[in-house]
C-alpha atoms as a PDB file:
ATOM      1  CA  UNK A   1       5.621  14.494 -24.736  1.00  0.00           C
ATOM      2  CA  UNK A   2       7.750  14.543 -27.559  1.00  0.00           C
ATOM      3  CA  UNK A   3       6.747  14.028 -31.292  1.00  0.00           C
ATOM      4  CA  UNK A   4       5.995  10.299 -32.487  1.00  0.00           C
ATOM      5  CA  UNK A   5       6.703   9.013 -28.346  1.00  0.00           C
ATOM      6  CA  UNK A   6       3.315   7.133 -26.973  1.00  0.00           C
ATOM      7  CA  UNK A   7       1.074   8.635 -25.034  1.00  0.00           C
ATOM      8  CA  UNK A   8       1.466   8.022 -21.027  1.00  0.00           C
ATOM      9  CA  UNK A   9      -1.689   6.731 -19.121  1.00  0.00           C
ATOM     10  CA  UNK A  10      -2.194   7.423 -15.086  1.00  0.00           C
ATOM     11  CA  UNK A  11      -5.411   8.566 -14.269  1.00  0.00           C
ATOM     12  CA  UNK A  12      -6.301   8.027 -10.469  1.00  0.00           C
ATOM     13  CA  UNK A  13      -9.574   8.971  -8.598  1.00  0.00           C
ATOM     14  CA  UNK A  14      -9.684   8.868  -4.313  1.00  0.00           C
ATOM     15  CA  UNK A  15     -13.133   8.204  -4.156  1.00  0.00           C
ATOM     16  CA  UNK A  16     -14.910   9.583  -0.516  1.00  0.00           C
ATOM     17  CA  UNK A  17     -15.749   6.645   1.520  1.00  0.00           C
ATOM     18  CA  UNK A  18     -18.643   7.275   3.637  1.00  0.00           C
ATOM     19  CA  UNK A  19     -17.053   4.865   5.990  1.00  0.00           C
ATOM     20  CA  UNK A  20     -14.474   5.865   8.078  1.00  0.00           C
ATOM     21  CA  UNK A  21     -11.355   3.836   8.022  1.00  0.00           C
ATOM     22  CA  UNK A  22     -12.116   2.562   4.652  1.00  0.00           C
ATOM     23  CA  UNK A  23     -10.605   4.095   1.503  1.00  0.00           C
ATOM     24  CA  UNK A  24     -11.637   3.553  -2.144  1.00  0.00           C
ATOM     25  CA  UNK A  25      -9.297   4.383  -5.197  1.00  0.00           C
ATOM     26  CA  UNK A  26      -9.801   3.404  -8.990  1.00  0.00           C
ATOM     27  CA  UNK A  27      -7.095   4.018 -11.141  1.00  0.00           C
ATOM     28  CA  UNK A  28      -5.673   3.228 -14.688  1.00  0.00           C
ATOM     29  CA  UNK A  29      -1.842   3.186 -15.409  1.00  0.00           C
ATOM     30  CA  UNK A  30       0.974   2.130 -17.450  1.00  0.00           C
ATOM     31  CA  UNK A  31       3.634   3.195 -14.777  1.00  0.00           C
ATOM     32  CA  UNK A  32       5.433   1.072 -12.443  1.00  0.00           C
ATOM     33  CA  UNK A  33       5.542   1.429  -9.058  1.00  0.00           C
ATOM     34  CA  UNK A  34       8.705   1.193  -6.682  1.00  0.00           C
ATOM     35  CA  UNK A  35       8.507  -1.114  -3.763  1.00  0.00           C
ATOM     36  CA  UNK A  36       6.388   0.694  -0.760  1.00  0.00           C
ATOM     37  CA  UNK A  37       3.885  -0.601   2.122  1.00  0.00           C
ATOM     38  CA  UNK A  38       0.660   0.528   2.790  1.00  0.00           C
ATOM     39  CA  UNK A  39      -0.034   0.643   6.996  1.00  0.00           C
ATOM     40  CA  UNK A  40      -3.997  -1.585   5.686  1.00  0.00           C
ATOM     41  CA  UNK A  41      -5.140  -4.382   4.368  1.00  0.00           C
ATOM     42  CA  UNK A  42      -5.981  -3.853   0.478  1.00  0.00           C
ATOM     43  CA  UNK A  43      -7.918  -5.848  -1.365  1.00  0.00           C
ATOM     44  CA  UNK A  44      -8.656  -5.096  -4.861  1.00  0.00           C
ATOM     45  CA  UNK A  45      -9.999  -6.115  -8.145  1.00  0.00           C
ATOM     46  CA  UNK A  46      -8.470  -6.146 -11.852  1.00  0.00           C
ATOM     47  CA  UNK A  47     -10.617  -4.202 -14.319  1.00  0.00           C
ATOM     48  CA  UNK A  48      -8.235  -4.163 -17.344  1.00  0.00           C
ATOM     49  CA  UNK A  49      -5.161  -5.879 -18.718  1.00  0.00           C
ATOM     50  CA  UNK A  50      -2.778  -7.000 -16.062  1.00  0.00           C
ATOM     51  CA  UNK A  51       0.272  -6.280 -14.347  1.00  0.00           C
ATOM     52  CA  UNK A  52       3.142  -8.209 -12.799  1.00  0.00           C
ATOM     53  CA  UNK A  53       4.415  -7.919  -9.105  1.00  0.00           C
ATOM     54  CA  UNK A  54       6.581  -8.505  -6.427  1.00  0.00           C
ATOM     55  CA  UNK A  55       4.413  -9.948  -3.060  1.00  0.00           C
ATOM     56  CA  UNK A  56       5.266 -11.977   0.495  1.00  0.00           C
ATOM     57  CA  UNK A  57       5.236 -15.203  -1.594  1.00  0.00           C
ATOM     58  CA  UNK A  58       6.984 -13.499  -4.810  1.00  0.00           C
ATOM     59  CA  UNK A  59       6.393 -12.509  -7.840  1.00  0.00           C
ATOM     60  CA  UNK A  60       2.721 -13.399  -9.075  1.00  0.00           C
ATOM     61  CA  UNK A  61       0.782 -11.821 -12.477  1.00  0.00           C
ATOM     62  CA  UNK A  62      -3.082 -10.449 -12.070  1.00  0.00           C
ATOM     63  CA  UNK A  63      -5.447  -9.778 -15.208  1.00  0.00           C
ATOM     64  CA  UNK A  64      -8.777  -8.446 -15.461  1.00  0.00           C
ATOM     65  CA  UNK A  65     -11.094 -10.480 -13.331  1.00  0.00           C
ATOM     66  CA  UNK A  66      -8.594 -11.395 -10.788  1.00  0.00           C
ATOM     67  CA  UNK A  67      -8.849 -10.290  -7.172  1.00  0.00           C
ATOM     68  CA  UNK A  68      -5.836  -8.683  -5.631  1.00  0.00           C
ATOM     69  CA  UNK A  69      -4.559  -8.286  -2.218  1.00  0.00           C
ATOM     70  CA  UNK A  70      -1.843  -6.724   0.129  1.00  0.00           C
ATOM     71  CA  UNK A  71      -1.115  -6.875   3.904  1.00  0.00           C
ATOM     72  CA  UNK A  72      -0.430  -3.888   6.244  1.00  0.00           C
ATOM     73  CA  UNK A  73       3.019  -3.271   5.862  1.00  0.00           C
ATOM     74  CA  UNK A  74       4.038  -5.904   2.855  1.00  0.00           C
ATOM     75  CA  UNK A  75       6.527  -4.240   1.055  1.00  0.00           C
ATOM     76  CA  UNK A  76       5.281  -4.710  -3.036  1.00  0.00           C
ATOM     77  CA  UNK A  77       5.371  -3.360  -6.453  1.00  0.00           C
ATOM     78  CA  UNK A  78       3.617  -3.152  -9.636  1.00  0.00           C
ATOM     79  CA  UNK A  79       4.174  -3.205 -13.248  1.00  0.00           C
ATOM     80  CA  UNK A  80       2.308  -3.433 -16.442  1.00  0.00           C
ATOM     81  CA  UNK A  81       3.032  -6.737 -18.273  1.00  0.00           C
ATOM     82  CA  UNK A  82       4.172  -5.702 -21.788  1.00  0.00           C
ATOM     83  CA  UNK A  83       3.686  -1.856 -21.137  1.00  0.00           C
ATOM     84  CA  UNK A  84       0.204  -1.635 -22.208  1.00  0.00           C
ATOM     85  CA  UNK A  85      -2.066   0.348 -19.224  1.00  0.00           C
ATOM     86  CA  UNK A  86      -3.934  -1.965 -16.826  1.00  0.00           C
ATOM     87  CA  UNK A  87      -7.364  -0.300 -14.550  1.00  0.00           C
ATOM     88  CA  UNK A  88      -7.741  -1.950 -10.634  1.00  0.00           C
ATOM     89  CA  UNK A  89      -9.843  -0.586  -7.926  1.00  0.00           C
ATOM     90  CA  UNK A  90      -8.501  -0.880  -4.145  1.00  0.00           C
ATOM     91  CA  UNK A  91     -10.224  -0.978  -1.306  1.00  0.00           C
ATOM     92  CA  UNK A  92      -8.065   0.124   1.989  1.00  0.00           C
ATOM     93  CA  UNK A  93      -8.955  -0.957   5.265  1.00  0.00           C
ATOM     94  CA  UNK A  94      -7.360   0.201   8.876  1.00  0.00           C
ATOM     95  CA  UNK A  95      -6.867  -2.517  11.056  1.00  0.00           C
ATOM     96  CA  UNK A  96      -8.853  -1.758  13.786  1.00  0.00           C
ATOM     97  CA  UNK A  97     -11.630  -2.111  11.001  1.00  0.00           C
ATOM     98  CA  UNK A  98      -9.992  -5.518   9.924  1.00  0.00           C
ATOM     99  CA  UNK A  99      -9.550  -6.825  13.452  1.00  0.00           C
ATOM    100  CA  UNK A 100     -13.209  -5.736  14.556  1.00  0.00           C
ATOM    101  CA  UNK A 101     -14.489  -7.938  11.894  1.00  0.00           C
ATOM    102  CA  UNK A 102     -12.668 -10.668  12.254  1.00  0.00           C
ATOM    103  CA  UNK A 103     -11.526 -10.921  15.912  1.00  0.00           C
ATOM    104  CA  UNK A 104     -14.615 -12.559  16.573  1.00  0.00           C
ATOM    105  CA  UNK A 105     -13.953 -15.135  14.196  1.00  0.00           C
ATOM    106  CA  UNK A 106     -10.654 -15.605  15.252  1.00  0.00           C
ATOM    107  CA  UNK A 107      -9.922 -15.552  11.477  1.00  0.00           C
ATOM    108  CA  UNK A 108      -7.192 -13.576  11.146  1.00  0.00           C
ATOM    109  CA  UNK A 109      -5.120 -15.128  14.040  1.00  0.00           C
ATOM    110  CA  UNK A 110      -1.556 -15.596  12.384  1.00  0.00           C
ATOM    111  CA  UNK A 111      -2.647 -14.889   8.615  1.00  0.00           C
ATOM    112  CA  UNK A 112      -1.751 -12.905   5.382  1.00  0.00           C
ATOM    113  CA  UNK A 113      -3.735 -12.813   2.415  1.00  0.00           C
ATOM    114  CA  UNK A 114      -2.629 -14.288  -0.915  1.00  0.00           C
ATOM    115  CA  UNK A 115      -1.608 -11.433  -3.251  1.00  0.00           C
ATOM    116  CA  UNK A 116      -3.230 -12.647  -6.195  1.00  0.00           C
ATOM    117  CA  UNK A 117      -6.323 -14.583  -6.401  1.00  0.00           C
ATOM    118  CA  UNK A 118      -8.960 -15.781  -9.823  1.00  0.00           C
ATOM    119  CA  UNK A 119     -12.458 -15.992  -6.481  1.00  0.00           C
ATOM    120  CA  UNK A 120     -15.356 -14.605  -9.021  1.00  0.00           C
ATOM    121  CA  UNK A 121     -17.060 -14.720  -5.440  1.00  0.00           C
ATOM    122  CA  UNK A 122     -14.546 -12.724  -3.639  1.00  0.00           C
ATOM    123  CA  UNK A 123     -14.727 -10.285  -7.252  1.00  0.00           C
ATOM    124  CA  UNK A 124     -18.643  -9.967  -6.234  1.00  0.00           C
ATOM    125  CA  UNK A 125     -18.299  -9.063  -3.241  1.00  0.00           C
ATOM    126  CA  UNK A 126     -15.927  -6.453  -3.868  1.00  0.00           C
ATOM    127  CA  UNK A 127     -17.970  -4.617  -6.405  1.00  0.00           C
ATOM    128  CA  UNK A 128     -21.190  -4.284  -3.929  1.00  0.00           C
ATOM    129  CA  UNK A 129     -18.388  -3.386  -0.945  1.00  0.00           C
ATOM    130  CA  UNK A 130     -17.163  -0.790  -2.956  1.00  0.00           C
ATOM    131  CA  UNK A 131     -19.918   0.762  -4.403  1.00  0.00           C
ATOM    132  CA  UNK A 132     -21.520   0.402  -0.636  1.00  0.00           C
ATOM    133  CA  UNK A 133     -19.167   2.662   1.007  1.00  0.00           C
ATOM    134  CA  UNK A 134     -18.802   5.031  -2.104  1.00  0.00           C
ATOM    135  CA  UNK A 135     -22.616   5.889  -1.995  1.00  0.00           C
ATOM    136  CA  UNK A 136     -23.779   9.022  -0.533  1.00  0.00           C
ATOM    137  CA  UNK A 137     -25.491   8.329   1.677  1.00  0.00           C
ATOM    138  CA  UNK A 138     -25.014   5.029   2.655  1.00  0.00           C
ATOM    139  CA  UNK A 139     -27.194   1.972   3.887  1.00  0.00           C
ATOM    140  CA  UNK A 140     -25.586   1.459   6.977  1.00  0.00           C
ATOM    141  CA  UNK A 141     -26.662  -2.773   7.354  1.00  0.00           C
ATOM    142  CA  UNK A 142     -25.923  -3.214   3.698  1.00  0.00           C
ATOM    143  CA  UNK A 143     -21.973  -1.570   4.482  1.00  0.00           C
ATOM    144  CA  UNK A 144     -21.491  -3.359   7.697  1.00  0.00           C
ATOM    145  CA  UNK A 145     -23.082  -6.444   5.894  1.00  0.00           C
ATOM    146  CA  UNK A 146     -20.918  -6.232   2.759  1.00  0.00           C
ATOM    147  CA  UNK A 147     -17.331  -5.882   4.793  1.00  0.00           C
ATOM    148  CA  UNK A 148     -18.357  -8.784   6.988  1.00  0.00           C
ATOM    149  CA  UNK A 149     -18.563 -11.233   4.045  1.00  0.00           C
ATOM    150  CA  UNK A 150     -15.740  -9.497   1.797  1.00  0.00           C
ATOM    151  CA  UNK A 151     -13.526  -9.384   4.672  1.00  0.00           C
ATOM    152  CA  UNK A 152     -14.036 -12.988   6.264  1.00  0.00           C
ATOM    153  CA  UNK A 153     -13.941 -14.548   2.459  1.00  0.00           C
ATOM    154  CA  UNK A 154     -10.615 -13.163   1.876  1.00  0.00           C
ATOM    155  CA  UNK A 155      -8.712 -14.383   5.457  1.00  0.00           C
ATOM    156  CA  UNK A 156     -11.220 -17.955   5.464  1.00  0.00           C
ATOM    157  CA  UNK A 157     -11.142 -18.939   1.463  1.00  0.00           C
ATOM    158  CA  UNK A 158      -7.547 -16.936   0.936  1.00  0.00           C
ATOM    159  CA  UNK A 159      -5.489 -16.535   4.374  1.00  0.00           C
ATOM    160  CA  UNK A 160      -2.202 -18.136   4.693  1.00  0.00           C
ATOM    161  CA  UNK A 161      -1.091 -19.353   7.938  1.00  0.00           C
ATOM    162  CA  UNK A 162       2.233 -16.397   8.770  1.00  0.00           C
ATOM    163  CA  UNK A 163       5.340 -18.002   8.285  1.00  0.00           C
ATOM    164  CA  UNK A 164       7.689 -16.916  10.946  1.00  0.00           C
ATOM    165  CA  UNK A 165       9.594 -14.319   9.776  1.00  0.00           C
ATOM    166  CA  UNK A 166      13.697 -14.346   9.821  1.00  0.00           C
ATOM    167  CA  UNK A 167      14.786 -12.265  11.821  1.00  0.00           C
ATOM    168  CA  UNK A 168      17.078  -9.418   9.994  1.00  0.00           C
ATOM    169  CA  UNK A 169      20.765  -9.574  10.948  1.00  0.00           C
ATOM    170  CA  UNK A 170      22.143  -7.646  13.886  1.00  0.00           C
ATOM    171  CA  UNK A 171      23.598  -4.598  11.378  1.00  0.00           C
ATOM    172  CA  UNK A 172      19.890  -4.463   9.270  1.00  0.00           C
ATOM    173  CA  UNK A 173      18.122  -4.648  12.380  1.00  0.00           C
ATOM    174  CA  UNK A 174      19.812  -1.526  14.474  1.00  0.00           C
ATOM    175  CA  UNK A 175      19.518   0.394  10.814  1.00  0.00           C
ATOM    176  CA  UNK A 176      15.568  -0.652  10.582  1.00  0.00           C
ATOM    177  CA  UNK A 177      15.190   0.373  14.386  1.00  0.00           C
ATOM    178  CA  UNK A 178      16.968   3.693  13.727  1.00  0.00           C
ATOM    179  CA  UNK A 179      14.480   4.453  10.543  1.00  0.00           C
ATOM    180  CA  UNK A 180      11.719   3.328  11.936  1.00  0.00           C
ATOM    181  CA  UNK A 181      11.964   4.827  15.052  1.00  0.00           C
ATOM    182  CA  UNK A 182      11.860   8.900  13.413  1.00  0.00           C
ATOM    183  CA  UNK A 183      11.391   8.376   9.948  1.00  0.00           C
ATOM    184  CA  UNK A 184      11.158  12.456   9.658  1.00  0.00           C
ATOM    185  CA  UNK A 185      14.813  12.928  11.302  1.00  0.00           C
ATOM    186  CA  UNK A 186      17.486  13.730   8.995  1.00  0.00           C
ATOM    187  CA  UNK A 187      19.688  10.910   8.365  1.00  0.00           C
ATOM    188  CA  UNK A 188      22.988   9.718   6.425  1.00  0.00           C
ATOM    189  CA  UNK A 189      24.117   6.534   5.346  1.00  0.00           C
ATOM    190  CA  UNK A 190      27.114   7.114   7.406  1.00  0.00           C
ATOM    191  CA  UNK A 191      25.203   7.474  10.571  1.00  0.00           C
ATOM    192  CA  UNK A 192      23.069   4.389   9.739  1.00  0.00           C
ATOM    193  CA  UNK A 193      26.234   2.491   8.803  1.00  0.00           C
ATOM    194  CA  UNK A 194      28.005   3.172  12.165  1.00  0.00           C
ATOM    195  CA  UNK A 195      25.210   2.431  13.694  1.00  0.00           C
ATOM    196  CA  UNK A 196      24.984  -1.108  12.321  1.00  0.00           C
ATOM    197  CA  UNK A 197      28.874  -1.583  12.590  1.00  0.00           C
ATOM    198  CA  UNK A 198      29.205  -2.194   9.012  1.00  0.00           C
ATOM    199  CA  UNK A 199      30.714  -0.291   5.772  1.00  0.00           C
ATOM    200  CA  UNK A 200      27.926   1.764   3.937  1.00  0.00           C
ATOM    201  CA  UNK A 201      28.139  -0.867   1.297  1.00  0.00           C
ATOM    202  CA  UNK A 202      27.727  -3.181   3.358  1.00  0.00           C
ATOM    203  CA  UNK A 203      24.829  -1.952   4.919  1.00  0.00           C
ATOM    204  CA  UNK A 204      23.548  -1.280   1.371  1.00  0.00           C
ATOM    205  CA  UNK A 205      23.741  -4.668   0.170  1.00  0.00           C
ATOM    206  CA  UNK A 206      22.750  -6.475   3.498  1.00  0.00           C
ATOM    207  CA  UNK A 207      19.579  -4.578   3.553  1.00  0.00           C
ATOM    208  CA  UNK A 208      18.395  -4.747   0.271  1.00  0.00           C
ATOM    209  CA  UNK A 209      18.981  -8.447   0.403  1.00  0.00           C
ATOM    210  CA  UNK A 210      17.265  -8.955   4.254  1.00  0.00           C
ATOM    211  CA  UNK A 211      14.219  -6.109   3.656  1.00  0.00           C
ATOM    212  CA  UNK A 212      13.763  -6.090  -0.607  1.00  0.00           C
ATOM    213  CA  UNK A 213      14.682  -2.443  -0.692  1.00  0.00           C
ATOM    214  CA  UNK A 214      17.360  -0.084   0.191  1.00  0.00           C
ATOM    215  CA  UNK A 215      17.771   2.202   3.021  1.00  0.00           C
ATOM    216  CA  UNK A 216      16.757   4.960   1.620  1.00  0.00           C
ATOM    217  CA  UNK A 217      13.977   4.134  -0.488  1.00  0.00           C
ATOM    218  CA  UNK A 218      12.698   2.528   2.432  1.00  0.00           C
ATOM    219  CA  UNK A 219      12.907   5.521   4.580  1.00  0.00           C
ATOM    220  CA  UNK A 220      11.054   7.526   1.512  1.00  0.00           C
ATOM    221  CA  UNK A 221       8.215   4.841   1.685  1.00  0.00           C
ATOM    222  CA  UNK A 222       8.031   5.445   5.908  1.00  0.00           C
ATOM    223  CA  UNK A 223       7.947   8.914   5.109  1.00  0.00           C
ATOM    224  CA  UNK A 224       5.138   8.942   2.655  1.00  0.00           C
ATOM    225  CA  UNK A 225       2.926   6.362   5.436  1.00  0.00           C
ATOM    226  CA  UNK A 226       3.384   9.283   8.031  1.00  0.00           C
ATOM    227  CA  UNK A 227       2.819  12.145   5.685  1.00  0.00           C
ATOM    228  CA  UNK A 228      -0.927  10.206   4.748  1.00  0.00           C
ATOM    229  CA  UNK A 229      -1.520   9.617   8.180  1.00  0.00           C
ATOM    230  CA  UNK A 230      -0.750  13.135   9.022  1.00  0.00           C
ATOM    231  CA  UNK A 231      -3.084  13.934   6.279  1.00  0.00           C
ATOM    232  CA  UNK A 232      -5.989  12.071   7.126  1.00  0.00           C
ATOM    233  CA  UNK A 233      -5.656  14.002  10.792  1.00  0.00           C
ATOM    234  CA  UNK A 234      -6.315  17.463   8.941  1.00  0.00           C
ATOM    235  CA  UNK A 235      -2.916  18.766   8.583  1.00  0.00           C
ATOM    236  CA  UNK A 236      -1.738  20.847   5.226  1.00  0.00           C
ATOM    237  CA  UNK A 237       0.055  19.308   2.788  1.00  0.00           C
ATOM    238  CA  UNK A 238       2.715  21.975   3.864  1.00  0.00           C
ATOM    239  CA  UNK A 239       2.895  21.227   7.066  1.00  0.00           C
ATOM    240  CA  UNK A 240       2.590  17.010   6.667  1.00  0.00           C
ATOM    241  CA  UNK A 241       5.672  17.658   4.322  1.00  0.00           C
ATOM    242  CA  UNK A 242       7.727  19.269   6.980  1.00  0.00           C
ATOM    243  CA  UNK A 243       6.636  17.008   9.671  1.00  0.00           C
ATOM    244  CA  UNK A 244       7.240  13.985   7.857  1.00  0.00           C
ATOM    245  CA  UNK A 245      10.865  14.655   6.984  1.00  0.00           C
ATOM    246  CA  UNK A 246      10.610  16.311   3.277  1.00  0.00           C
ATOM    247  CA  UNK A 247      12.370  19.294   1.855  1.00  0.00           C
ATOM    248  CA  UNK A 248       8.910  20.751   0.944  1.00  0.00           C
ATOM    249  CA  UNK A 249       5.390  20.050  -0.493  1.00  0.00           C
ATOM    250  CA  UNK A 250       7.160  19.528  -3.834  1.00  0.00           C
ATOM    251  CA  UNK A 251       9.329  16.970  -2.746  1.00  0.00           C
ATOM    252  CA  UNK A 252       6.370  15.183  -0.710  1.00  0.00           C
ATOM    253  CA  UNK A 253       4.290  15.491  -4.263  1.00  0.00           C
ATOM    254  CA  UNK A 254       6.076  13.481  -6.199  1.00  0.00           C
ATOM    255  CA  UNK A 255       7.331  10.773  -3.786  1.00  0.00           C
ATOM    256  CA  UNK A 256       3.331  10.627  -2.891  1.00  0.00           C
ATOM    257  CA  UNK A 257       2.465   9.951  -6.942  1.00  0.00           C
ATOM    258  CA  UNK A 258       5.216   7.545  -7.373  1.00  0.00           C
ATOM    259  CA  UNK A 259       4.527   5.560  -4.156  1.00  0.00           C
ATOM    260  CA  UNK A 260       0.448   5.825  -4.290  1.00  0.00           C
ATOM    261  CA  UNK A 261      -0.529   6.976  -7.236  1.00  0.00           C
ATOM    262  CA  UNK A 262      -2.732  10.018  -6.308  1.00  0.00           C
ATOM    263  CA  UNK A 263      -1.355  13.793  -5.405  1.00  0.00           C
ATOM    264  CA  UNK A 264      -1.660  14.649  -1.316  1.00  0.00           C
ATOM    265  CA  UNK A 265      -4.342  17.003  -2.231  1.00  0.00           C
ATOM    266  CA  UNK A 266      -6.707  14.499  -4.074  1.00  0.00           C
ATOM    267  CA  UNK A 267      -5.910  12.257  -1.208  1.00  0.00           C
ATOM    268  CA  UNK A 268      -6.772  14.590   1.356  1.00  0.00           C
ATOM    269  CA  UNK A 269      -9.830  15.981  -0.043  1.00  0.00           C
ATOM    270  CA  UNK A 270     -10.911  12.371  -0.384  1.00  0.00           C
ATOM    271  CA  UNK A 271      -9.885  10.830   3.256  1.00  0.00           C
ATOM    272  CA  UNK A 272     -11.558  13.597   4.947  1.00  0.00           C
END
């Protein structure tokens, strides 16, 4: 930091959840995060000041109080509104966890969750879920009790029926297939843009228009969803940067902080 320039802020904690397929962060931040996907649902709560950011329905603001939310794989962002640092705690859930709940229910037939919500119920409800499943040991009818309700309130009182989704053009769609299919595999933009039948700029332009991101950065994104799956199954953060198409733990590092927020080794230590 250089003399007279404002202190940074971006503290982040991966709490351990004592319930598997649930994850728990808190954090605090003034930086803005690039568009990425998580592979859960997340549902969240503002602690502090506010942020703006990019969702399925747009861009929306959150402030403290407000409940926030994010599908499996909708691409988002975050920023702080004005600069100044705003605190949120996530809650993560795999969805086999989600789909458990709710199949029953049929509730989450066809749905996404708003992105940005003022529910001082659904805000409840997340502060007993996530101190349940941060407790050591945990009560094991007040956890399954507390997802149940936090879970079913968000898709009943906050589910939007899923608009059909365009399909990409014929060039975005071969590129996405191609990405998606070995996100670890070495690629160029040449080879994707061949593939696709288009120029590179083309390509470019098409899919940042059709997807909300480029090529590459969504290929980073992919790569940083495999490298925390690989993770969570016990590999090193060596070896989970290798096998999920990075240079080396370095470069893995710091496209993990920018996209999540929390080093691979916090996150790790944490999931397992």
């Amino acid at each position: 930091m250089t003399a007279g320039s404002a202190a940074r802020v971006h503290r982040m904690k991966q709490h351990r959840s004592a319930v598997a397929g649930v994850e728990a962060r808190t954090l605090a931040s003034d930086r803005s995060f690039p568009r990425h996907a998580h592979d859960q649902l997340g549902i969240g709560l503002m602690l502090s000041g506010a942020h703006r950011s990019w969702s399925v329905v747009g861009h929306v603001e959150a402030c403290a109080g407000d409940a926030i939310m994010v599908n499996p794989g909708e691409l988002h962002d975050g920023m702080p509104l004005d600069g100044a640092p705003r605190a949120w705690r996530m809650l993560y859930f795999d969805p086999a966890i989600v789909a458990g709940l709710a199949a029953p229910e049929s509730a989450a037939d066809g749905e996404i969750v708003r992105p940005a919500v003022r529910d001082p119920l659904l805000a409840t409800r997340f502060r007993r879920v996530f101190d349940a499943v941060t407790e050591a040991p945990p009560d094991p009818i007040r956890v399954e009790e507390g997802l149940l309700l936090l879970v079913m309130h968000a898709l009943r009182r906050h589910g939007l029926r899923r608009r059909p989704a365009s399909e990409p053009s014929p060039p975005v769609r071969r590129a996405l297939l191609r990405l998606e299919a070995d996100p670890a595999a070495p690629v160029s933009l040449s080879e994707l843009a061949r593939l696709a039948g288009v120029s590179r700029f083309q390509l470019v332009r098409g899919f940042a228009r059709e997807v909300g991101t480029t090529p590459y950065a969504y290929l980073v994104q992919r790569r940083v969803r495999l490298a925390a799956r690989l993770l969570a199954r016990g590999r090193s953060i060596a070896e989970a940067a290798i096998d999920a198409g990075f240079a080396d733990q370095s470069h893995l590092t710091r496209a993990f902080v920018r996209q999540l927020g929390v080093t691979p080794g916090r996150y790790a230590a944490a999931i397992r």
